[in-house]
PDB file of N, CA and C in Angstrom:
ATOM      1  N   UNK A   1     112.122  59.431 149.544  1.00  0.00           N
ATOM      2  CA  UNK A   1     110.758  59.560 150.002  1.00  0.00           C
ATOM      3  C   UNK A   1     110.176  60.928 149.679  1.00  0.00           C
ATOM      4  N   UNK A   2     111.091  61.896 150.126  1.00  0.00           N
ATOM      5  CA  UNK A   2     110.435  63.228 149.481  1.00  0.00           C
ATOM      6  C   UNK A   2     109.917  63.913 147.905  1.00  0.00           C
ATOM      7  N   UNK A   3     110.655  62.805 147.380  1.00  0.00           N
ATOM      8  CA  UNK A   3     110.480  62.786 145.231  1.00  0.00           C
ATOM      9  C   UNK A   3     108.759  62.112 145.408  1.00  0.00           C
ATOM     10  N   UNK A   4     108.524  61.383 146.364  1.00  0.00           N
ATOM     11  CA  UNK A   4     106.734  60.660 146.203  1.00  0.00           C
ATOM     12  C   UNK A   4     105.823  61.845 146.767  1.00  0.00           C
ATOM     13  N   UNK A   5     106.179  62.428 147.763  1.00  0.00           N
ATOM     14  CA  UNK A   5     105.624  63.476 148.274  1.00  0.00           C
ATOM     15  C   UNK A   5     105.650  64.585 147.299  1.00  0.00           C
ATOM     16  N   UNK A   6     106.900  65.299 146.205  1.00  0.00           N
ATOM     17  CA  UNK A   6     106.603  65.766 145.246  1.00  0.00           C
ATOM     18  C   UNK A   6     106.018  65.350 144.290  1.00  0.00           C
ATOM     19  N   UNK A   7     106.125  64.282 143.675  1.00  0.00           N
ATOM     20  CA  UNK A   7     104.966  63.761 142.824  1.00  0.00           C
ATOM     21  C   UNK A   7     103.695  63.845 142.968  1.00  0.00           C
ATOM     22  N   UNK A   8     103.096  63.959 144.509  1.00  0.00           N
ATOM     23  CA  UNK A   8     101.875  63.723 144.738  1.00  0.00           C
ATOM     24  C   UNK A   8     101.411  65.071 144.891  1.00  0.00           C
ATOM     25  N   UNK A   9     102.351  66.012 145.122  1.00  0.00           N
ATOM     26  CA  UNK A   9     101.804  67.467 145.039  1.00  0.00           C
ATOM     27  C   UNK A   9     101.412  67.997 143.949  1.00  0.00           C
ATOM     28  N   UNK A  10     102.483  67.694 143.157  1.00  0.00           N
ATOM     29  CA  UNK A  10     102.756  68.247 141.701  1.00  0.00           C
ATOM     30  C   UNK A  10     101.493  67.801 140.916  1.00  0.00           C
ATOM     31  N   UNK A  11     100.686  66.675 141.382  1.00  0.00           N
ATOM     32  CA  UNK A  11      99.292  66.111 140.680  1.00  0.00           C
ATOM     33  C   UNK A  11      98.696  66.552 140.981  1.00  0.00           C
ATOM     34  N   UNK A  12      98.388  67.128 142.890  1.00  0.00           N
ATOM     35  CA  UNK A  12      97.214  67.863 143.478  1.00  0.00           C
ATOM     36  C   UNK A  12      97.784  69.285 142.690  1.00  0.00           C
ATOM     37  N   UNK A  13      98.622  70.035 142.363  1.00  0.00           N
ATOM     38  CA  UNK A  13      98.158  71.193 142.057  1.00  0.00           C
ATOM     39  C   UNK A  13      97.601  71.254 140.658  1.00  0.00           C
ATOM     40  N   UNK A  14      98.337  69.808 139.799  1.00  0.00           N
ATOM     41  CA  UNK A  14      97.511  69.809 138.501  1.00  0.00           C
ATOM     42  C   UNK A  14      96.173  69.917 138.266  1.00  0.00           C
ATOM     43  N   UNK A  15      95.354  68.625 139.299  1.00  0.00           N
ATOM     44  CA  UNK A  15      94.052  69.097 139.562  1.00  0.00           C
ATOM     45  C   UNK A  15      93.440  69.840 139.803  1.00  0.00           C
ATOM     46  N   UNK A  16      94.088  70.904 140.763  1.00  0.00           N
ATOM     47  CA  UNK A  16      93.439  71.770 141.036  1.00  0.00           C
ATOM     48  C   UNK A  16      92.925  72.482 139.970  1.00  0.00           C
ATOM     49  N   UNK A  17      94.157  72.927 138.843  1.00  0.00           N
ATOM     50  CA  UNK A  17      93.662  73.575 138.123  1.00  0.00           C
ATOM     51  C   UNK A  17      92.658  72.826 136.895  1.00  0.00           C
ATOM     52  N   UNK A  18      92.298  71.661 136.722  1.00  0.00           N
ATOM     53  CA  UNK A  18      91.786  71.076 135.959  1.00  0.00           C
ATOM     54  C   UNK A  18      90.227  70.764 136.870  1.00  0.00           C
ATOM     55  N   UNK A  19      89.912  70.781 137.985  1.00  0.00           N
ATOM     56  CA  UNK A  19      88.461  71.344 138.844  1.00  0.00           C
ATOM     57  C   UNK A  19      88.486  72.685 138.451  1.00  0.00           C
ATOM     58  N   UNK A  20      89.191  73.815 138.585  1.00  0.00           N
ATOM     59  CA  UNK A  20      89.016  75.181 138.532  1.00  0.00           C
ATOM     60  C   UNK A  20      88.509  75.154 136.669  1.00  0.00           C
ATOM     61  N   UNK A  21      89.026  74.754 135.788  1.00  0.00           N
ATOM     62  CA  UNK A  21      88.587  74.700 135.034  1.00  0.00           C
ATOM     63  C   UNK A  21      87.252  74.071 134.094  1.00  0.00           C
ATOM     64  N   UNK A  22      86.779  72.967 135.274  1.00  0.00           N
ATOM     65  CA  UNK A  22      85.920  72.926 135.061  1.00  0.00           C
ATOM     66  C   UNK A  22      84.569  73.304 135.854  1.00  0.00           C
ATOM     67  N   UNK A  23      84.961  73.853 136.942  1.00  0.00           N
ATOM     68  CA  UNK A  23      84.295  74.648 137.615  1.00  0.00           C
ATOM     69  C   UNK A  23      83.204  76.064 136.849  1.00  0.00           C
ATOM     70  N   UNK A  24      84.904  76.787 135.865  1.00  0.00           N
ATOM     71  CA  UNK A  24      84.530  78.056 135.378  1.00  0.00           C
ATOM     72  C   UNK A  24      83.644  77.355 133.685  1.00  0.00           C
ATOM     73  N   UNK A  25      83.968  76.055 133.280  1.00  0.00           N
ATOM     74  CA  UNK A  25      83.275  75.704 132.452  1.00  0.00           C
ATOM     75  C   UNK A  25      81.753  75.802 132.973  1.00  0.00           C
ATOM     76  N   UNK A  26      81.311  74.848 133.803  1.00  0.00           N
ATOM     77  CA  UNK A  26      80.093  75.156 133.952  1.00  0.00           C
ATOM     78  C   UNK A  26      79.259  75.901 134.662  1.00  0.00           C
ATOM     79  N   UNK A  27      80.190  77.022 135.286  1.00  0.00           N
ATOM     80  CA  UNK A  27      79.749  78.346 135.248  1.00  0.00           C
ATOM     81  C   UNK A  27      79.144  79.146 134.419  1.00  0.00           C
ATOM     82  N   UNK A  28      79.782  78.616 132.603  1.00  0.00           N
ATOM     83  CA  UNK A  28      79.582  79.319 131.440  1.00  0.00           C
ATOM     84  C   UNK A  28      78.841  78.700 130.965  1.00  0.00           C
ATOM     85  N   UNK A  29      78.072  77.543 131.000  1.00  0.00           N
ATOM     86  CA  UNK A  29      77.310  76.696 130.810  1.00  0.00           C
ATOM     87  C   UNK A  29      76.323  77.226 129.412  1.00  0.00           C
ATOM     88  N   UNK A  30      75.404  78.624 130.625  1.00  0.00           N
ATOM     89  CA  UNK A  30      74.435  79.228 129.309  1.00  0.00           C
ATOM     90  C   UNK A  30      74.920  80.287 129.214  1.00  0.00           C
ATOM     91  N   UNK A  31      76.521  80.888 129.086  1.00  0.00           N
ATOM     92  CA  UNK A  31      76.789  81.872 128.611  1.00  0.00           C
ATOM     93  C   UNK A  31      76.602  81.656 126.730  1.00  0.00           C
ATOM     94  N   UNK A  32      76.144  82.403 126.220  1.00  0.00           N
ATOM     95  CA  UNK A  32      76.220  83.115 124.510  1.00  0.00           C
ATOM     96  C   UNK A  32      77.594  82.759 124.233  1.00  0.00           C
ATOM     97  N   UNK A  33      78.186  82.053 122.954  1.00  0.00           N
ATOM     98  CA  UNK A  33      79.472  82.162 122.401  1.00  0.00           C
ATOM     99  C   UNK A  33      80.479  81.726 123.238  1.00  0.00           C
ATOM    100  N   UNK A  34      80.450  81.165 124.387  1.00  0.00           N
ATOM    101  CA  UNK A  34      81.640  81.016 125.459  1.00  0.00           C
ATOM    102  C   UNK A  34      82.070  79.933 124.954  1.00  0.00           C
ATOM    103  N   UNK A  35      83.478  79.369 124.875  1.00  0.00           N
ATOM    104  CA  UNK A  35      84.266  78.377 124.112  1.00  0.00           C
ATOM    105  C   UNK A  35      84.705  77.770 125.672  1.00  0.00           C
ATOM    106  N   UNK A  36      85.065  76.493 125.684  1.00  0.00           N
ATOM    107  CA  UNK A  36      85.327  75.631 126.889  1.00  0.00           C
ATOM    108  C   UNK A  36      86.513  75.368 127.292  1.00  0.00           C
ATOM    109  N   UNK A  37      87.401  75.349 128.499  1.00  0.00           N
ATOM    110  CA  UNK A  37      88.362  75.057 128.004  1.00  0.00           C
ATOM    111  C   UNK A  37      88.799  73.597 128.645  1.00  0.00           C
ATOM    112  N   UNK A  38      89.960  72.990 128.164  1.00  0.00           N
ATOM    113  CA  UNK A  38      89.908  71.382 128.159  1.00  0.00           C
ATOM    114  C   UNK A  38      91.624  71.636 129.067  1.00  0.00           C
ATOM    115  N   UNK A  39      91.900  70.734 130.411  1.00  0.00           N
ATOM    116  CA  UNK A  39      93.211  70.706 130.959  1.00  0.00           C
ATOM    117  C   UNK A  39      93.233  69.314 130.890  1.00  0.00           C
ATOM    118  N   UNK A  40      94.615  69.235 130.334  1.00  0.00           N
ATOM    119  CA  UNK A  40      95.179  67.892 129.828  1.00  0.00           C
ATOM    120  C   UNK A  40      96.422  67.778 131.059  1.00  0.00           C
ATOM    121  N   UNK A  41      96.293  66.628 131.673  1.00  0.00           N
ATOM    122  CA  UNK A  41      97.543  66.521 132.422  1.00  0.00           C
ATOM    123  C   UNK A  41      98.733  65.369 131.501  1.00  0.00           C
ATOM    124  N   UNK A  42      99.832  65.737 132.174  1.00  0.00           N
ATOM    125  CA  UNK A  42     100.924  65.135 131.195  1.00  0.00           C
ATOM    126  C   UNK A  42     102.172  64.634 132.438  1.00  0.00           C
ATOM    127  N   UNK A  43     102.984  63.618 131.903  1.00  0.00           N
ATOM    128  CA  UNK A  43     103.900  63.551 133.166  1.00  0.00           C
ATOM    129  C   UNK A  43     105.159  64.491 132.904  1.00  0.00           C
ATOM    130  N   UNK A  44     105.598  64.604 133.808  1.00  0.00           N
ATOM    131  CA  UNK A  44     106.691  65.579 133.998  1.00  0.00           C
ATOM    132  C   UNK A  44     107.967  64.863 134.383  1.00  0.00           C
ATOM    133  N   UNK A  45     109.421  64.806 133.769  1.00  0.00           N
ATOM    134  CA  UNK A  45     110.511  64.494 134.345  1.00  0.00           C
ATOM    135  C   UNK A  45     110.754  64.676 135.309  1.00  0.00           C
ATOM    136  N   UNK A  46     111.595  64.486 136.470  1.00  0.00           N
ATOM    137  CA  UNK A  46     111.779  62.879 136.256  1.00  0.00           C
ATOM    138  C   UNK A  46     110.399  62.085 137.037  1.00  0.00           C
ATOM    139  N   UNK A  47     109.415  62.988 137.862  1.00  0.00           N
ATOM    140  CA  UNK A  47     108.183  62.304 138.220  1.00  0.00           C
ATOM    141  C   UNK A  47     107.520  63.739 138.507  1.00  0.00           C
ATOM    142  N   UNK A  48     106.260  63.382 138.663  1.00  0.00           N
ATOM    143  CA  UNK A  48     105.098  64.570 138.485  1.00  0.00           C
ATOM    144  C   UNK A  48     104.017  64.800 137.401  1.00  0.00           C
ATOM    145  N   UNK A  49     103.406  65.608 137.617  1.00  0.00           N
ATOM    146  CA  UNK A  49     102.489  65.998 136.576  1.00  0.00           C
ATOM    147  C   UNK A  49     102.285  67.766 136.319  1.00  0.00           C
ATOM    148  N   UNK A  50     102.017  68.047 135.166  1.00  0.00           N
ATOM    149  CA  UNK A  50     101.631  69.093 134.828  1.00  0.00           C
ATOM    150  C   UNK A  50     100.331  68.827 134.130  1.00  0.00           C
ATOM    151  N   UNK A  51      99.782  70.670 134.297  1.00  0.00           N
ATOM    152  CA  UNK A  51      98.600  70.875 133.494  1.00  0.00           C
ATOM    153  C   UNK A  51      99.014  71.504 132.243  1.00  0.00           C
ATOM    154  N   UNK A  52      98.200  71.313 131.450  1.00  0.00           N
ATOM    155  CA  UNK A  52      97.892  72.460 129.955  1.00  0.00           C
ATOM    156  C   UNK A  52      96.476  72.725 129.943  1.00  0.00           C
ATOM    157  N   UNK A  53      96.120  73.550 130.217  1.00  0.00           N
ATOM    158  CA  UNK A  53      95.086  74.560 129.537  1.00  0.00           C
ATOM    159  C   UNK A  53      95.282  74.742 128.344  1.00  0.00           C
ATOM    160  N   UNK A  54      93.662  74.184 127.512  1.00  0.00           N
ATOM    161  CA  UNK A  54      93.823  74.605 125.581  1.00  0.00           C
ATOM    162  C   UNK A  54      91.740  74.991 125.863  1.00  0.00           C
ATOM    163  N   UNK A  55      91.958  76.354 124.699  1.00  0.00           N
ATOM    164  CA  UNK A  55      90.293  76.260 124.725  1.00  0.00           C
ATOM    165  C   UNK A  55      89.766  75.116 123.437  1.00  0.00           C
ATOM    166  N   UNK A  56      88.940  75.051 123.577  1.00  0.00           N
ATOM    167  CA  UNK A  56      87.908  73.990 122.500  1.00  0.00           C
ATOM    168  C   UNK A  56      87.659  74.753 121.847  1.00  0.00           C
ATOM    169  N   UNK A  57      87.812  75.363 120.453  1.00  0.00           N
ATOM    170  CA  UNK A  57      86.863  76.212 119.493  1.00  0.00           C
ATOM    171  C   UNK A  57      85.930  75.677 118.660  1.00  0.00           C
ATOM    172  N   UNK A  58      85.322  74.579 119.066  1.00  0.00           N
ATOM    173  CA  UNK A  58      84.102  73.813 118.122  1.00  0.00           C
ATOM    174  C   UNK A  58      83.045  74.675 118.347  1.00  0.00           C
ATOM    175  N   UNK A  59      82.167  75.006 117.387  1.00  0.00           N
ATOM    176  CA  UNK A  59      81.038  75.418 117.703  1.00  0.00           C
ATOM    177  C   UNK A  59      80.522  75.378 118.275  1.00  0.00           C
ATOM    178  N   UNK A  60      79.286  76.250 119.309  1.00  0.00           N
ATOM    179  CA  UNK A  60      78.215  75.682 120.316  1.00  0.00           C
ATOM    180  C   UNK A  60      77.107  75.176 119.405  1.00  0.00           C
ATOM    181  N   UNK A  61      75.820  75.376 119.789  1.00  0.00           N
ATOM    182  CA  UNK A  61      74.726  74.887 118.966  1.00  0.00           C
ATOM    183  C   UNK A  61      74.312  76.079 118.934  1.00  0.00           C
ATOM    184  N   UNK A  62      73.649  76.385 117.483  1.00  0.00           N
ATOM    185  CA  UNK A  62      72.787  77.536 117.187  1.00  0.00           C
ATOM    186  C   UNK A  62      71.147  77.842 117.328  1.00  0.00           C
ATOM    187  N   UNK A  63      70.756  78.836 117.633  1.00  0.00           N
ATOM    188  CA  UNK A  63      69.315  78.652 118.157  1.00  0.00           C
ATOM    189  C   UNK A  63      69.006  80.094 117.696  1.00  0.00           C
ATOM    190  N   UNK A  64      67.459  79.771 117.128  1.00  0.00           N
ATOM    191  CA  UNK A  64      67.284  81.792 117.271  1.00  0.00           C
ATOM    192  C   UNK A  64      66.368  82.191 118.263  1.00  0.00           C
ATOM    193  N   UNK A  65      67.219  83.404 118.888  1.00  0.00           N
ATOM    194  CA  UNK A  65      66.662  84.069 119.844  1.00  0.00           C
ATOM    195  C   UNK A  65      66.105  85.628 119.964  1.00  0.00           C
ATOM    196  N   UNK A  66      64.812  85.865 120.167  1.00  0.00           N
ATOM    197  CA  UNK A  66      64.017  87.061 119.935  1.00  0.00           C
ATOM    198  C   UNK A  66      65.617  88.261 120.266  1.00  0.00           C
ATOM    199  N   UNK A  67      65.542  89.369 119.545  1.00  0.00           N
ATOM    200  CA  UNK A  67      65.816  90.750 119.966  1.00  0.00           C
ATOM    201  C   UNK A  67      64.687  91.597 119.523  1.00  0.00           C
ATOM    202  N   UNK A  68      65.799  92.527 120.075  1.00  0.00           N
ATOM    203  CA  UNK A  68      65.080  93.782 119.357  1.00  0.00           C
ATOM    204  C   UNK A  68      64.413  94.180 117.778  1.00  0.00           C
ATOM    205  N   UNK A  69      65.232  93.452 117.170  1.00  0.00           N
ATOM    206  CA  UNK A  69      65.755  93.491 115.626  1.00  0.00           C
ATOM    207  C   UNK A  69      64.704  92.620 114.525  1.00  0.00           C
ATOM    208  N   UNK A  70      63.907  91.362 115.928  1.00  0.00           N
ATOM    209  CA  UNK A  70      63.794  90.241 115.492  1.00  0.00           C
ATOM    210  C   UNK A  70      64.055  89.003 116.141  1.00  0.00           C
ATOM    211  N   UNK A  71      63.990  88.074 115.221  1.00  0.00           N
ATOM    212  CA  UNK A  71      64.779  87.026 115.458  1.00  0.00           C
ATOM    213  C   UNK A  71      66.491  87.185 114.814  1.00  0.00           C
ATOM    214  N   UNK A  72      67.428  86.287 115.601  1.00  0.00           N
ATOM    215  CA  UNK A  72      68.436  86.318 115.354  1.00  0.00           C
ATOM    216  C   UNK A  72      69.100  84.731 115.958  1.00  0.00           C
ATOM    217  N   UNK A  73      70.069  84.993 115.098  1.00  0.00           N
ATOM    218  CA  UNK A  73      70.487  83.539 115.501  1.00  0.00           C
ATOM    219  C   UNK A  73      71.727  83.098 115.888  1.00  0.00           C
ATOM    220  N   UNK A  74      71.571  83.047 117.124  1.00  0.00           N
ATOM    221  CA  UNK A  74      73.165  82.854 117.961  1.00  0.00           C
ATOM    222  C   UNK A  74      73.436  81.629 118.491  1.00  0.00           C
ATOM    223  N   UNK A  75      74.778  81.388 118.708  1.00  0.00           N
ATOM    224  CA  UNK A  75      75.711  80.826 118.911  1.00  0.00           C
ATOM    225  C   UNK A  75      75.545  80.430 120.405  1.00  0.00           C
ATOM    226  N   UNK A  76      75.696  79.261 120.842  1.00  0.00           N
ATOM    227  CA  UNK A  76      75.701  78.808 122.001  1.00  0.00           C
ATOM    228  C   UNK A  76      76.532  78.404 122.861  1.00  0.00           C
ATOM    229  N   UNK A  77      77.080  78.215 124.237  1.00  0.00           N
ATOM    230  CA  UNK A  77      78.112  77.579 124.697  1.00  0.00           C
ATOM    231  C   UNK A  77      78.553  76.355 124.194  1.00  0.00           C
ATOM    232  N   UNK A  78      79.291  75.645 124.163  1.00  0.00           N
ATOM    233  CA  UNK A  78      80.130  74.754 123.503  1.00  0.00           C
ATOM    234  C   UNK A  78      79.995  73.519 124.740  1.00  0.00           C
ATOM    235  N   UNK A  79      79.898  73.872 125.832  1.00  0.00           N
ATOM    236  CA  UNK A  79      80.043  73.502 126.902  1.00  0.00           C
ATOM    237  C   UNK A  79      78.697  72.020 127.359  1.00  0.00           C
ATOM    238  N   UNK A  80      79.215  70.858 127.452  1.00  0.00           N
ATOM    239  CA  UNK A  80      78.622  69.324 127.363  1.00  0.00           C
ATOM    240  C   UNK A  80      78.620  69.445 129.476  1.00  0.00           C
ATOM    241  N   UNK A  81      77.480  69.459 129.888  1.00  0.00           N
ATOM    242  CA  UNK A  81      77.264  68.921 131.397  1.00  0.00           C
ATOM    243  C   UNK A  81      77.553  67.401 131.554  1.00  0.00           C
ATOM    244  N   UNK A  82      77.114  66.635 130.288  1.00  0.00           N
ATOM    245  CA  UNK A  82      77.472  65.412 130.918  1.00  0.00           C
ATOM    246  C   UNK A  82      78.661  65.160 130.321  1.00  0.00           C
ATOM    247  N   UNK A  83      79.690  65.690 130.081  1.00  0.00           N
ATOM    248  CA  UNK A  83      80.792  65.502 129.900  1.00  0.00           C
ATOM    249  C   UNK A  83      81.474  66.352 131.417  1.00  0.00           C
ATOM    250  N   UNK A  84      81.224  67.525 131.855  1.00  0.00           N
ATOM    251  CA  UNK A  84      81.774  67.877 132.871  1.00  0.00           C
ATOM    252  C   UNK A  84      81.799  67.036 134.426  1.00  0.00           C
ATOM    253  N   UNK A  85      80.401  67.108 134.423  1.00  0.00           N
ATOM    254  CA  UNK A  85      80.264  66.109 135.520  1.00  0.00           C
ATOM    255  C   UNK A  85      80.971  64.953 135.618  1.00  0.00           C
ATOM    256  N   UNK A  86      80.942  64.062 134.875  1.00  0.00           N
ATOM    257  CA  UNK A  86      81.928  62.950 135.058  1.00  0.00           C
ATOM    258  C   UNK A  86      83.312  63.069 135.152  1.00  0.00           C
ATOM    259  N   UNK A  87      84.441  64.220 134.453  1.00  0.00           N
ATOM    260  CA  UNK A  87      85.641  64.801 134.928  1.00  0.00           C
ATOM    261  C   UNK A  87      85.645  65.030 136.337  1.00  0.00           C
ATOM    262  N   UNK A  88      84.514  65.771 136.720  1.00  0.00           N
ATOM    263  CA  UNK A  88      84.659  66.653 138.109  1.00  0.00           C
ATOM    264  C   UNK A  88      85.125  65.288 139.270  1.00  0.00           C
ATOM    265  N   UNK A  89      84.006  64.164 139.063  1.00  0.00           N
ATOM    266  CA  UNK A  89      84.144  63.102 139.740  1.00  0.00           C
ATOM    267  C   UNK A  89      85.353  62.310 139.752  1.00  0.00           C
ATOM    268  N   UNK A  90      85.821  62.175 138.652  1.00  0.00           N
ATOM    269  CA  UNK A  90      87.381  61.648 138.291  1.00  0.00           C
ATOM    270  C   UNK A  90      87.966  62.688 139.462  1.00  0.00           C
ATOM    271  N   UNK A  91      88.065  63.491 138.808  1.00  0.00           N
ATOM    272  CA  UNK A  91      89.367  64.664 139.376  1.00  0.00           C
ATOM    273  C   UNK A  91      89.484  64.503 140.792  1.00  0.00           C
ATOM    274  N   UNK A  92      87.589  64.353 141.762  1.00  0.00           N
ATOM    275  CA  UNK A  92      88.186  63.736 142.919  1.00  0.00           C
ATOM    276  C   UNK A  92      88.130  62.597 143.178  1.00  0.00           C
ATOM    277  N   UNK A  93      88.566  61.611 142.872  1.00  0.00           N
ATOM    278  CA  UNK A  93      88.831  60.175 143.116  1.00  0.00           C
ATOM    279  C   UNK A  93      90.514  60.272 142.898  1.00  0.00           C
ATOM    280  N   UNK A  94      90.552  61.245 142.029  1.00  0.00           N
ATOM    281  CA  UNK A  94      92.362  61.441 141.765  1.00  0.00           C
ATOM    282  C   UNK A  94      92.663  62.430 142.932  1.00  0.00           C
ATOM    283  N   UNK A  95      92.070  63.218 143.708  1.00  0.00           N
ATOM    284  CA  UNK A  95      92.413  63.998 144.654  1.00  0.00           C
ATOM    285  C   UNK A  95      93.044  63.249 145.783  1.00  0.00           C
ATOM    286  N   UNK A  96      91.885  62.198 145.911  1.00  0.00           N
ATOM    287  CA  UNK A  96      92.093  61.219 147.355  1.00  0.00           C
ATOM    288  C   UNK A  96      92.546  60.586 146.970  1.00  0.00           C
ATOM    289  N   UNK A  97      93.457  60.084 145.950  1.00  0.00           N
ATOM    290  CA  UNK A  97      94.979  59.089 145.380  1.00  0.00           C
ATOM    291  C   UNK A  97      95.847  60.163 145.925  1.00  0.00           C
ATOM    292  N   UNK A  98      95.922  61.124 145.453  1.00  0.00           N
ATOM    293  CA  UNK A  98      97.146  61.966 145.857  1.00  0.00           C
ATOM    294  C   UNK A  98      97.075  62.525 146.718  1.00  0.00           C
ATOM    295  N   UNK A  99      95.470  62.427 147.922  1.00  0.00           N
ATOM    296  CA  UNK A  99      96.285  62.762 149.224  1.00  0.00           C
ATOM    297  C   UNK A  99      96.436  61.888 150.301  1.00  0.00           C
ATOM    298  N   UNK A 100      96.220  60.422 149.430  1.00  0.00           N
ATOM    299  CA  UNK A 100      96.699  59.377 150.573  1.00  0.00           C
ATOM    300  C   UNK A 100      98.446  58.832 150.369  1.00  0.00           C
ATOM    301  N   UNK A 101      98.641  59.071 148.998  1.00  0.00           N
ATOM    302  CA  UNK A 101     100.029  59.452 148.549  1.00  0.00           C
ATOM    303  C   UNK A 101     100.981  60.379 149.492  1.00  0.00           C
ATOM    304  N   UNK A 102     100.537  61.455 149.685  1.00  0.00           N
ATOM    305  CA  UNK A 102     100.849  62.541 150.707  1.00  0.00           C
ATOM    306  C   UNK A 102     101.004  61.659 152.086  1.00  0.00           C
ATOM    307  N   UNK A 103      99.851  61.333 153.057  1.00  0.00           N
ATOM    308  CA  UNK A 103      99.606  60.872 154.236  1.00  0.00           C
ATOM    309  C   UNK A 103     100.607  59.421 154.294  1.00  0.00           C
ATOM    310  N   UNK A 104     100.351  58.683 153.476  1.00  0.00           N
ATOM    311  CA  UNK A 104     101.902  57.643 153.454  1.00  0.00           C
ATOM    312  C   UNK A 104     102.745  57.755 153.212  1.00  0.00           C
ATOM    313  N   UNK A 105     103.252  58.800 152.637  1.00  0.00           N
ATOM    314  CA  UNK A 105     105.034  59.570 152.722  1.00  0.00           C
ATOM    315  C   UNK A 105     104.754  60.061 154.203  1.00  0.00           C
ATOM    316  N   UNK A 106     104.446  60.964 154.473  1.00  0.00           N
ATOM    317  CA  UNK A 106     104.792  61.360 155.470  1.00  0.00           C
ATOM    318  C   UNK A 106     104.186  60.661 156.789  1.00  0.00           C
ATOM    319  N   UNK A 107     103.104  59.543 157.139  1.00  0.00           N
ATOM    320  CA  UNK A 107     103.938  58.417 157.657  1.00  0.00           C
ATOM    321  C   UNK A 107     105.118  57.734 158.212  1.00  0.00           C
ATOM    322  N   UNK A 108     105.443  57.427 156.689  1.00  0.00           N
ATOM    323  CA  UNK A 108     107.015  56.442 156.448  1.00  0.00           C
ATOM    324  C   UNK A 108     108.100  57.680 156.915  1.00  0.00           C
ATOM    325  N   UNK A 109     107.988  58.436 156.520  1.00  0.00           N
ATOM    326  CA  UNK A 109     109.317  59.620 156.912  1.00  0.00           C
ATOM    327  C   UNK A 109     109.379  59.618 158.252  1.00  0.00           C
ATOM    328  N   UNK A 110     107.848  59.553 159.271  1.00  0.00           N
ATOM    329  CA  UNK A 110     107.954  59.919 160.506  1.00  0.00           C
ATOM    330  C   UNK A 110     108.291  58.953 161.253  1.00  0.00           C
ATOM    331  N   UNK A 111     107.410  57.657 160.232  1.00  0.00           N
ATOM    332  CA  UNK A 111     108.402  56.238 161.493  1.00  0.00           C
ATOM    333  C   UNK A 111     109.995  56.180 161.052  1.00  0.00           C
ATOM    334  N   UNK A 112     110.423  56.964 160.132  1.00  0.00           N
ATOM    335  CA  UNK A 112     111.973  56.827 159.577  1.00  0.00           C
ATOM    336  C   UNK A 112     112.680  57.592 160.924  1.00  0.00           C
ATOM    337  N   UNK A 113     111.948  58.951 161.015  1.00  0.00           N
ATOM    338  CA  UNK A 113     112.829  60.119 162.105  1.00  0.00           C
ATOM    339  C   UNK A 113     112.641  59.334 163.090  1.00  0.00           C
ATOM    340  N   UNK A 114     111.492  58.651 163.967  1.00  0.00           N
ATOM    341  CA  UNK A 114     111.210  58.048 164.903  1.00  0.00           C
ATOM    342  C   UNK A 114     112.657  57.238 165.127  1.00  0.00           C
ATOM    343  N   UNK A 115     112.653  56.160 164.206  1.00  0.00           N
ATOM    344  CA  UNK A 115     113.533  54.733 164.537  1.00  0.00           C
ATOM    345  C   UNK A 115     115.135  55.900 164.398  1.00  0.00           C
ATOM    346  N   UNK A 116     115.446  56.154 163.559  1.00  0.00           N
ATOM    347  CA  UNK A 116     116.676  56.921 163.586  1.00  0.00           C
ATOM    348  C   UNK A 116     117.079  57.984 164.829  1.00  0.00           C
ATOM    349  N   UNK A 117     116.123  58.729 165.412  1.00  0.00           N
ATOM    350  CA  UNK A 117     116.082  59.587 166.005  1.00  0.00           C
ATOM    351  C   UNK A 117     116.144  58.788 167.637  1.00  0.00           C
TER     352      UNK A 117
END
């Protein structure tokens, strides 16, 4: 019972960092040149999940923008809102899988100590 309870952690901390990452994505939203970064979860032996953090280096979109100098023509965030938003929503629908995962292990463990005890 305690390997389901690690499994289900080992996913909530994956997420976490895969909200945090997309958190700081669209933070950077209209940052200049900011590259995005993408967390891929993967399973882990013998149960669990891990994250990977990789940045995206595709181009943003280019636009010219007044300086001093002129016009000039820069580079834009890379960064898709309607691609974030819909992760963010996943990530919690996968939150509340893995913390009702959590709440029914430890449940079952407690009617286990109960009847044994």
């Amino acid at each position: 019972m305690v390997s389901g309870i690690h499994a289900a952690l080992s996913g909530l901390m994956a997420l976490q960092q895969k909200v945090e990452s997309t958190a700081h994505n669209t933070a950077n939203v209209d940052t200049d040149g900011y590259k995005k970064t993408v967390v891929t979860l993967t399973e882990q032996a013998p149960q669990g999940v891990t994250a990977q953090a990789a940045t995206v280096n595709t181009p943003g979109p280019m636009v010219y923008e007044q300086t001093g100098e002129g016009e000039t023509l820069v580079e834009q965030s890379n960064v898709e809102l309607t691609e974030e938003l819909p992760n963010l929503m996943l990530s919690r629908r996968f939150f509340q899988a893995n913390l009702k995962t959590v709440q029914t292990e430890d449940a079952m463990l407690g009617d286990l100590l109960d009847t044994l005890g």
